[in-house]
PDB file of N, CA and C in Angstrom:
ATOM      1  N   UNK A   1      12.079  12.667  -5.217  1.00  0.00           N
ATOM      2  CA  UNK A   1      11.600  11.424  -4.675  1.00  0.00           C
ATOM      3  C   UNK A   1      10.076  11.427  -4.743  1.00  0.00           C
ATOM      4  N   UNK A   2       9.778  10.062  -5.074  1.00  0.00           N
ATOM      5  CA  UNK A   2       7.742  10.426  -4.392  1.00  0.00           C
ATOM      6  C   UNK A   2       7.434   8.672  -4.119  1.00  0.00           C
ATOM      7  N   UNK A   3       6.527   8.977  -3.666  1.00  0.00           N
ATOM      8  CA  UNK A   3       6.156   7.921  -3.179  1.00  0.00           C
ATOM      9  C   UNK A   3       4.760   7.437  -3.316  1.00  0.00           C
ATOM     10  N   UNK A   4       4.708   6.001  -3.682  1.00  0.00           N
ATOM     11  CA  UNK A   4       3.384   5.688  -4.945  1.00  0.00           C
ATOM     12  C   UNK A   4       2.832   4.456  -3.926  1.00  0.00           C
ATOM     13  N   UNK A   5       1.838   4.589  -3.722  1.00  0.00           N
ATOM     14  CA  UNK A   5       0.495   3.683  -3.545  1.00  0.00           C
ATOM     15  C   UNK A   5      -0.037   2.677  -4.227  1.00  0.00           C
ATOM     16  N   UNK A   6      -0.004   1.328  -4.486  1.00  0.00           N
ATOM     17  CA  UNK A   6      -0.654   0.521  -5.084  1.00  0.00           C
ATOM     18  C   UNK A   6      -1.415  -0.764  -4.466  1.00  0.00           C
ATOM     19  N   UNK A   7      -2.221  -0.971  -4.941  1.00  0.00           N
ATOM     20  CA  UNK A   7      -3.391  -2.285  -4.326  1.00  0.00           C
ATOM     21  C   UNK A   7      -2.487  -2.973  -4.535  1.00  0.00           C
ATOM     22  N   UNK A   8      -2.250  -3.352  -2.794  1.00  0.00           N
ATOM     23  CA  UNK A   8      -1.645  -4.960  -2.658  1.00  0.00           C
ATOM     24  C   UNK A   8      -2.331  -6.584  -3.334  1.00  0.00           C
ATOM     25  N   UNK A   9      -3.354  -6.100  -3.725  1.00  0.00           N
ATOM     26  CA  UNK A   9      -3.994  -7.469  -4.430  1.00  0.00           C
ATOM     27  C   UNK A   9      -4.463  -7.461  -5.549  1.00  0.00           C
ATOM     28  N   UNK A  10      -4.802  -6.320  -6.344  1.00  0.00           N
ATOM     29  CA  UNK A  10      -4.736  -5.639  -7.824  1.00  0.00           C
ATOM     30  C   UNK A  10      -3.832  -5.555  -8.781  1.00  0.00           C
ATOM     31  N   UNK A  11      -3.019  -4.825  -7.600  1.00  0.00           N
ATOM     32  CA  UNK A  11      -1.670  -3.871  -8.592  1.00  0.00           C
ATOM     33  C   UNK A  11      -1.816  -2.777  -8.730  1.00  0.00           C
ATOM     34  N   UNK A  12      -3.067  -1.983  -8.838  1.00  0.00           N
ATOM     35  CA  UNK A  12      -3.168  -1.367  -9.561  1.00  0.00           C
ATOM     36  C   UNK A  12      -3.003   0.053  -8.476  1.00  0.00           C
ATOM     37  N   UNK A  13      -2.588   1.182  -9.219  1.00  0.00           N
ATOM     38  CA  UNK A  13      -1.798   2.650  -8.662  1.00  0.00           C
ATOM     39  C   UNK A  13      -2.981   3.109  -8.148  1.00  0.00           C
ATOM     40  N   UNK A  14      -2.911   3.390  -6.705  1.00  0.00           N
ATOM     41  CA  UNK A  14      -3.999   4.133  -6.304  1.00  0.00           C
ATOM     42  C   UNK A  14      -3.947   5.982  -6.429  1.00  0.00           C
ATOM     43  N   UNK A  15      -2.603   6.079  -6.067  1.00  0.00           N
ATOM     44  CA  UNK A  15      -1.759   7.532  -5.937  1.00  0.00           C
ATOM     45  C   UNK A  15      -0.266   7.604  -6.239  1.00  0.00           C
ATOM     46  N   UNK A  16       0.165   9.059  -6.262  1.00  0.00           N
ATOM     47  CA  UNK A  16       1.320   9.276  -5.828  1.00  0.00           C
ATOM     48  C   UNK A  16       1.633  10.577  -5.222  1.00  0.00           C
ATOM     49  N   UNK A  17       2.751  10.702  -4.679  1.00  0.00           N
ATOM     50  CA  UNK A  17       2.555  11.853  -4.103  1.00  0.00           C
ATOM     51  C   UNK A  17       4.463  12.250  -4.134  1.00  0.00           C
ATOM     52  N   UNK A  18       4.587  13.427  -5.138  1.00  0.00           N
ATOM     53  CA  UNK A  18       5.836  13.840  -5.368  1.00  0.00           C
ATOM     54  C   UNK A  18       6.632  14.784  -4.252  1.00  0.00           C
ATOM     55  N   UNK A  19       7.432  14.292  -3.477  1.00  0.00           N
ATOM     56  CA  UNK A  19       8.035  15.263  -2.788  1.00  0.00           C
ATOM     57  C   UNK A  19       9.559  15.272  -2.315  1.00  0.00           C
ATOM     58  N   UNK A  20      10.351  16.107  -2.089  1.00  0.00           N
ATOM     59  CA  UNK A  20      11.461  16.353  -1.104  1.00  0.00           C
ATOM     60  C   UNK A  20      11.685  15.418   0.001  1.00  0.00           C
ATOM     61  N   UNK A  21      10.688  15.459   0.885  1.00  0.00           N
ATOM     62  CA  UNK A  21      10.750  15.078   2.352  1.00  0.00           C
ATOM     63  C   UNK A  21       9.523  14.180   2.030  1.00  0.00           C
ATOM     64  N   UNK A  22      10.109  13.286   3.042  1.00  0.00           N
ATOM     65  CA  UNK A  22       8.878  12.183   3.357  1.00  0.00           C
ATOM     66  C   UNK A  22       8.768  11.865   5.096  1.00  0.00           C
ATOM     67  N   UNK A  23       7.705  12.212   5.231  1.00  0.00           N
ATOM     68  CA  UNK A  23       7.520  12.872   6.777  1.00  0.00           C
ATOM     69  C   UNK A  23       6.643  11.120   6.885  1.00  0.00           C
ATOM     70  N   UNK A  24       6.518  10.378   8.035  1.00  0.00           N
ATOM     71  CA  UNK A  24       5.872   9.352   8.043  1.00  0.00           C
ATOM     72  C   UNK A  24       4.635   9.210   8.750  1.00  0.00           C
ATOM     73  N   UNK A  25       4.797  10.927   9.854  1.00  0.00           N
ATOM     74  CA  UNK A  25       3.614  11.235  10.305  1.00  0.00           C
ATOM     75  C   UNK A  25       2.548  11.710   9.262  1.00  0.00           C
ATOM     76  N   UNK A  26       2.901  12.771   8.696  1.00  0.00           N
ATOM     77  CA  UNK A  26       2.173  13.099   7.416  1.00  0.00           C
ATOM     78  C   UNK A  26       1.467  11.630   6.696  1.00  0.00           C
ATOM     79  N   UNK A  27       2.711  10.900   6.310  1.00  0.00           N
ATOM     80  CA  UNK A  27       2.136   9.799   5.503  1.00  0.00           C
ATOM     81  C   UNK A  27       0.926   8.452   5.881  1.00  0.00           C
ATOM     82  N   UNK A  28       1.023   8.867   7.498  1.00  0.00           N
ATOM     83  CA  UNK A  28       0.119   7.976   8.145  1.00  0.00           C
ATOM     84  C   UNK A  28       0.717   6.811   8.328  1.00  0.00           C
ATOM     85  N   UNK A  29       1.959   6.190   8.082  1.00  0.00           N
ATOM     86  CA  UNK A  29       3.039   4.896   8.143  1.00  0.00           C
ATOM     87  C   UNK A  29       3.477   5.022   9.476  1.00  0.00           C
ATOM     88  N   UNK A  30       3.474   6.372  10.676  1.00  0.00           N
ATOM     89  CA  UNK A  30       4.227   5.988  11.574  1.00  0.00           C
ATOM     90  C   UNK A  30       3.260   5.357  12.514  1.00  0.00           C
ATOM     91  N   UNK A  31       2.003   4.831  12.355  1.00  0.00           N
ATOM     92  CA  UNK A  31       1.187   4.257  13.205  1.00  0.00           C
ATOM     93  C   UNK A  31       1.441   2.452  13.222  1.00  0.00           C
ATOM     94  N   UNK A  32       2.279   2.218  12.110  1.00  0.00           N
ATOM     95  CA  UNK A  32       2.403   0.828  11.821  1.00  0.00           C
ATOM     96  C   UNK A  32       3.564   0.477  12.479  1.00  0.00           C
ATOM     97  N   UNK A  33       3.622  -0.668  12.978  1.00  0.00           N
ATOM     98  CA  UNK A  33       4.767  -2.153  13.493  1.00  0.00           C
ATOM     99  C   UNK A  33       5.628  -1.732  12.979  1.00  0.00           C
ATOM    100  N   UNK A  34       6.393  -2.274  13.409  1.00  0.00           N
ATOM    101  CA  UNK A  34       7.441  -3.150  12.630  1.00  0.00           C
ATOM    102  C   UNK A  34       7.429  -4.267  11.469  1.00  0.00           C
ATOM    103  N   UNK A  35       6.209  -4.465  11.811  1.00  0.00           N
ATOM    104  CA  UNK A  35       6.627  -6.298  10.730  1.00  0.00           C
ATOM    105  C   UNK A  35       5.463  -5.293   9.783  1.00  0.00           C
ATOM    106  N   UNK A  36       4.389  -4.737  10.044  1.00  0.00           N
ATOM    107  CA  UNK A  36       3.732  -4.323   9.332  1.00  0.00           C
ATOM    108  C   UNK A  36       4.477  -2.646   8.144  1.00  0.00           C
ATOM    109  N   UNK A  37       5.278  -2.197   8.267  1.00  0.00           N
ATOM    110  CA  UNK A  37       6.102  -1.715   7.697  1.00  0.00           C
ATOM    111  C   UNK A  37       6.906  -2.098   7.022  1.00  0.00           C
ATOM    112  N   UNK A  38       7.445  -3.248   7.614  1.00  0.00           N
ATOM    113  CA  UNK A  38       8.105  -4.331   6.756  1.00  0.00           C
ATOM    114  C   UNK A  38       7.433  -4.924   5.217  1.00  0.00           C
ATOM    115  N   UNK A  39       6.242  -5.295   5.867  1.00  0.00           N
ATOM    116  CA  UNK A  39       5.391  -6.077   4.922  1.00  0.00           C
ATOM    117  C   UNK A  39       4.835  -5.088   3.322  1.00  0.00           C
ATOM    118  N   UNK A  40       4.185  -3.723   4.043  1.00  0.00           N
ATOM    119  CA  UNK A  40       3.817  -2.774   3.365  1.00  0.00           C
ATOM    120  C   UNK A  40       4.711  -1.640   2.801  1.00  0.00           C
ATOM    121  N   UNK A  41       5.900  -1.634   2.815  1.00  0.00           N
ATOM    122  CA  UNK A  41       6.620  -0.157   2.125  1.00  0.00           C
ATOM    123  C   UNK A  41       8.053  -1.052   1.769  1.00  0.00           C
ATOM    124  N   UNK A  42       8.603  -0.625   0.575  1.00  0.00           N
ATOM    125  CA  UNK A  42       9.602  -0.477  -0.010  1.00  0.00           C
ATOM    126  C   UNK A  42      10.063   0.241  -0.503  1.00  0.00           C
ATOM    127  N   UNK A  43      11.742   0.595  -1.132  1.00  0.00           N
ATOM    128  CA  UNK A  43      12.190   1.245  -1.489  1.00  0.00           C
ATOM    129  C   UNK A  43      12.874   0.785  -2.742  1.00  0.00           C
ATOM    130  N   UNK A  44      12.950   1.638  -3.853  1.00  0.00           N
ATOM    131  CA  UNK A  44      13.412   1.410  -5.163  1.00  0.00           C
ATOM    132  C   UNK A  44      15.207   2.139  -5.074  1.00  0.00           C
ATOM    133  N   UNK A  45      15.614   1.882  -5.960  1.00  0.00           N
ATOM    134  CA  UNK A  45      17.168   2.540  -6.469  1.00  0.00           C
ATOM    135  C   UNK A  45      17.643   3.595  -6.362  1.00  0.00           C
ATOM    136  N   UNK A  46      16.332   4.359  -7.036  1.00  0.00           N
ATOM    137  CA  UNK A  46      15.651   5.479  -7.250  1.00  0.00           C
ATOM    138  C   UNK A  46      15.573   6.318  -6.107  1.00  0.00           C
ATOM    139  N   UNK A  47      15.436   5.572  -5.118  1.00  0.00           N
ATOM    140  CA  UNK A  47      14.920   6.198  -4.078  1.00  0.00           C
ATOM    141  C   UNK A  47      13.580   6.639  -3.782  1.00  0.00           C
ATOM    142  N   UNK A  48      12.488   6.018  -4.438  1.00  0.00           N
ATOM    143  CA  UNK A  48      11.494   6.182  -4.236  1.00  0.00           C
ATOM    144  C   UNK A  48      10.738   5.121  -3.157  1.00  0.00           C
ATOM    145  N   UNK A  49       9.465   5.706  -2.925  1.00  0.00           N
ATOM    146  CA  UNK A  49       8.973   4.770  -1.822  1.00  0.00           C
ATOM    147  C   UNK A  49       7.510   4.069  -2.492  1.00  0.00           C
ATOM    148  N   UNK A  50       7.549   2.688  -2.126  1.00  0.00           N
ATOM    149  CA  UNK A  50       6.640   2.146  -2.917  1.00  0.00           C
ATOM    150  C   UNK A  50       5.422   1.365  -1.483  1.00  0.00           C
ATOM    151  N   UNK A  51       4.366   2.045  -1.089  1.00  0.00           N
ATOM    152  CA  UNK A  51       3.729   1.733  -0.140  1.00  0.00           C
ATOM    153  C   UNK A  51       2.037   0.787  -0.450  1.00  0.00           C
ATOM    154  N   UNK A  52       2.039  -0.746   0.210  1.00  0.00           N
ATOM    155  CA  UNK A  52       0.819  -1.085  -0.447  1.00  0.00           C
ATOM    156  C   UNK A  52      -0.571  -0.872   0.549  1.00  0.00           C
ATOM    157  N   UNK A  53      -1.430  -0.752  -0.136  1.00  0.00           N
ATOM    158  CA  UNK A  53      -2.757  -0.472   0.196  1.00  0.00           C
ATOM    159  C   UNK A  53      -3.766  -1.226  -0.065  1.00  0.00           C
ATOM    160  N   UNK A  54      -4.797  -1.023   0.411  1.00  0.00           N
ATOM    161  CA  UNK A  54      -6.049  -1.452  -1.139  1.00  0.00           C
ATOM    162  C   UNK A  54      -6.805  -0.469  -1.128  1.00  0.00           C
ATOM    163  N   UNK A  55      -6.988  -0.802  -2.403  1.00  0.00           N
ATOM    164  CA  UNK A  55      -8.087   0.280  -3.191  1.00  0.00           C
ATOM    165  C   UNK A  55      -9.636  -0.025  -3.319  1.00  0.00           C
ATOM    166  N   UNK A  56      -9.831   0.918  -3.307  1.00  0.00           N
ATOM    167  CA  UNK A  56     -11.962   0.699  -3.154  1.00  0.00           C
ATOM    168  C   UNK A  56     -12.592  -0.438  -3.682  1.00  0.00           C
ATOM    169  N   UNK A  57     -12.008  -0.602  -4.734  1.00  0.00           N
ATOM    170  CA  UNK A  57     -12.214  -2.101  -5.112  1.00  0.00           C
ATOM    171  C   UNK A  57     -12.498  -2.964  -4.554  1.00  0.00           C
ATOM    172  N   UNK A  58     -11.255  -3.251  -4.050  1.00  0.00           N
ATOM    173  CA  UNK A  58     -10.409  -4.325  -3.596  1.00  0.00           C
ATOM    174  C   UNK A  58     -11.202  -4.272  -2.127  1.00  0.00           C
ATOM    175  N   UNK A  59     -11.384  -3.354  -1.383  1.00  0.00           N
ATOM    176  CA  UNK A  59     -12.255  -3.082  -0.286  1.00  0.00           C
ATOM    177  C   UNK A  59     -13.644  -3.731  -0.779  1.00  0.00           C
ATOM    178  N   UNK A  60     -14.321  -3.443  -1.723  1.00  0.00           N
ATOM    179  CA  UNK A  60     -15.730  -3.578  -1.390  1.00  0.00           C
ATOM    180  C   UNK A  60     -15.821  -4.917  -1.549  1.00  0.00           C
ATOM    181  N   UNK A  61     -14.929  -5.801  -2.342  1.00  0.00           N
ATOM    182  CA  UNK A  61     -14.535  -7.142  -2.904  1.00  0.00           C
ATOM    183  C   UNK A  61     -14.284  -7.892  -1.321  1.00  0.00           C
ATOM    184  N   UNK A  62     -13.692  -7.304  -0.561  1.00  0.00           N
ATOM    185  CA  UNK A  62     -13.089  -7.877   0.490  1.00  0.00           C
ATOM    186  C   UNK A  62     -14.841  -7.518   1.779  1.00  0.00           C
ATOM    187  N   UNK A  63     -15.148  -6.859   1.905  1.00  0.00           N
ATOM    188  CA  UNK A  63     -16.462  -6.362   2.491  1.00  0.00           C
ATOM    189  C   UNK A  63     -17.401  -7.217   2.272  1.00  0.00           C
ATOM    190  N   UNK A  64     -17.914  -7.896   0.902  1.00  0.00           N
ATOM    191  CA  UNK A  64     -18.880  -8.451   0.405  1.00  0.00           C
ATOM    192  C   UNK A  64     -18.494 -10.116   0.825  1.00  0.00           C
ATOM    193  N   UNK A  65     -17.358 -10.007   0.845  1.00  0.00           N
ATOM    194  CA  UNK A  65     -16.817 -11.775   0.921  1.00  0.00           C
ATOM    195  C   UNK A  65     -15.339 -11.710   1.893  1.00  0.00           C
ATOM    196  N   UNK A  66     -16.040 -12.374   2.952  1.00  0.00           N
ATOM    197  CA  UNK A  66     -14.459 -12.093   4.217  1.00  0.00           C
ATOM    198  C   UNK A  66     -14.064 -13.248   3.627  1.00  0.00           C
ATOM    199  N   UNK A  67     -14.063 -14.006   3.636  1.00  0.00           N
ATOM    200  CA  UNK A  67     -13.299 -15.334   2.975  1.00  0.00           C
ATOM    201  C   UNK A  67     -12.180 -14.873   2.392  1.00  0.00           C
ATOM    202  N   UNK A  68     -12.244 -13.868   1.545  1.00  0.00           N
ATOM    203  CA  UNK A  68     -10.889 -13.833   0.855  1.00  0.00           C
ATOM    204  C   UNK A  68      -9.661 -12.969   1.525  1.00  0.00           C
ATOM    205  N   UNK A  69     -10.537 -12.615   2.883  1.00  0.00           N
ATOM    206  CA  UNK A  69      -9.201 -12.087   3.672  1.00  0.00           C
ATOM    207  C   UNK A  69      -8.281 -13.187   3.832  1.00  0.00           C
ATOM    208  N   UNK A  70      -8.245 -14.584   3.346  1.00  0.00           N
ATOM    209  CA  UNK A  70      -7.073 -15.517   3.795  1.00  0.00           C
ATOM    210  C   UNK A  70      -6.299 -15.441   2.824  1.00  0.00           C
ATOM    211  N   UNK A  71      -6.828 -15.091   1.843  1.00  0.00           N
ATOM    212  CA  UNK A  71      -5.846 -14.986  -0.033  1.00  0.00           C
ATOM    213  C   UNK A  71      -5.283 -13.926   0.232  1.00  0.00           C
ATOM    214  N   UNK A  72      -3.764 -14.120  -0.082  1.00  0.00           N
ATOM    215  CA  UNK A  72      -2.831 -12.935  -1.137  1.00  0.00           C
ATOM    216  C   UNK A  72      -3.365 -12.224  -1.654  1.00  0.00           C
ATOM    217  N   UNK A  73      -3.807 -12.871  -2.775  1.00  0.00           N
ATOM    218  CA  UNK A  73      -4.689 -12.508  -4.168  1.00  0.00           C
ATOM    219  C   UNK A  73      -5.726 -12.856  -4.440  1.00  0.00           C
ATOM    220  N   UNK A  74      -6.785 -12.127  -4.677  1.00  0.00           N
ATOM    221  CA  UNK A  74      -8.224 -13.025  -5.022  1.00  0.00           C
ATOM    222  C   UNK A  74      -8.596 -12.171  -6.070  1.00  0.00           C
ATOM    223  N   UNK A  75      -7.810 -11.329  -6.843  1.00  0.00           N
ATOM    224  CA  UNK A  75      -8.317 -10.587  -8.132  1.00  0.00           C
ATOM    225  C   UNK A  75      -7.500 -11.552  -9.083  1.00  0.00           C
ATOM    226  N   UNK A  76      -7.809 -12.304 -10.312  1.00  0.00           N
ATOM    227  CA  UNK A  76      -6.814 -13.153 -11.120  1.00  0.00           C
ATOM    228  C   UNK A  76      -6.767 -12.186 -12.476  1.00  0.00           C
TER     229      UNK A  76
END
């Protein structure tokens, strides 16, 4: 199993991280909601775990201009 990281507004793969066990303390996910767990992690067929983030990018993009905290998407 592993479980992969990608910019929620990019796409693009930040990480992955191959393992056995998926601990959620380890992963830093058990600090999140409910709806916010919901929103941010999925699961494939596979059984893999697909968790979104943003990436530095996407951070400094979002830092420089709050405005686009209301967009989905503001990378086209």
């Amino acid at each position: 199993m592993a479980v992969y990281y990608h910019c929620r507004h990019c796409g693009n793969e930040v990480g992955a991280i191959d393992t056995q066990l998926v601990d959620a303390k380890r992963l830093g996910i058990h600090s999140l909601s409910a709806e916010e767990r919901q929103n941010m992690i999925s699961y494939t067929n596979e059984g893999h775990v697909n968790i979104q983030t943003i990436c530095e990018d996407c951070q400094e993009s979002l830092e420089r201009n709050p405005d686009f905290h209301e967009l989905d998407q503001f990378i086209q």
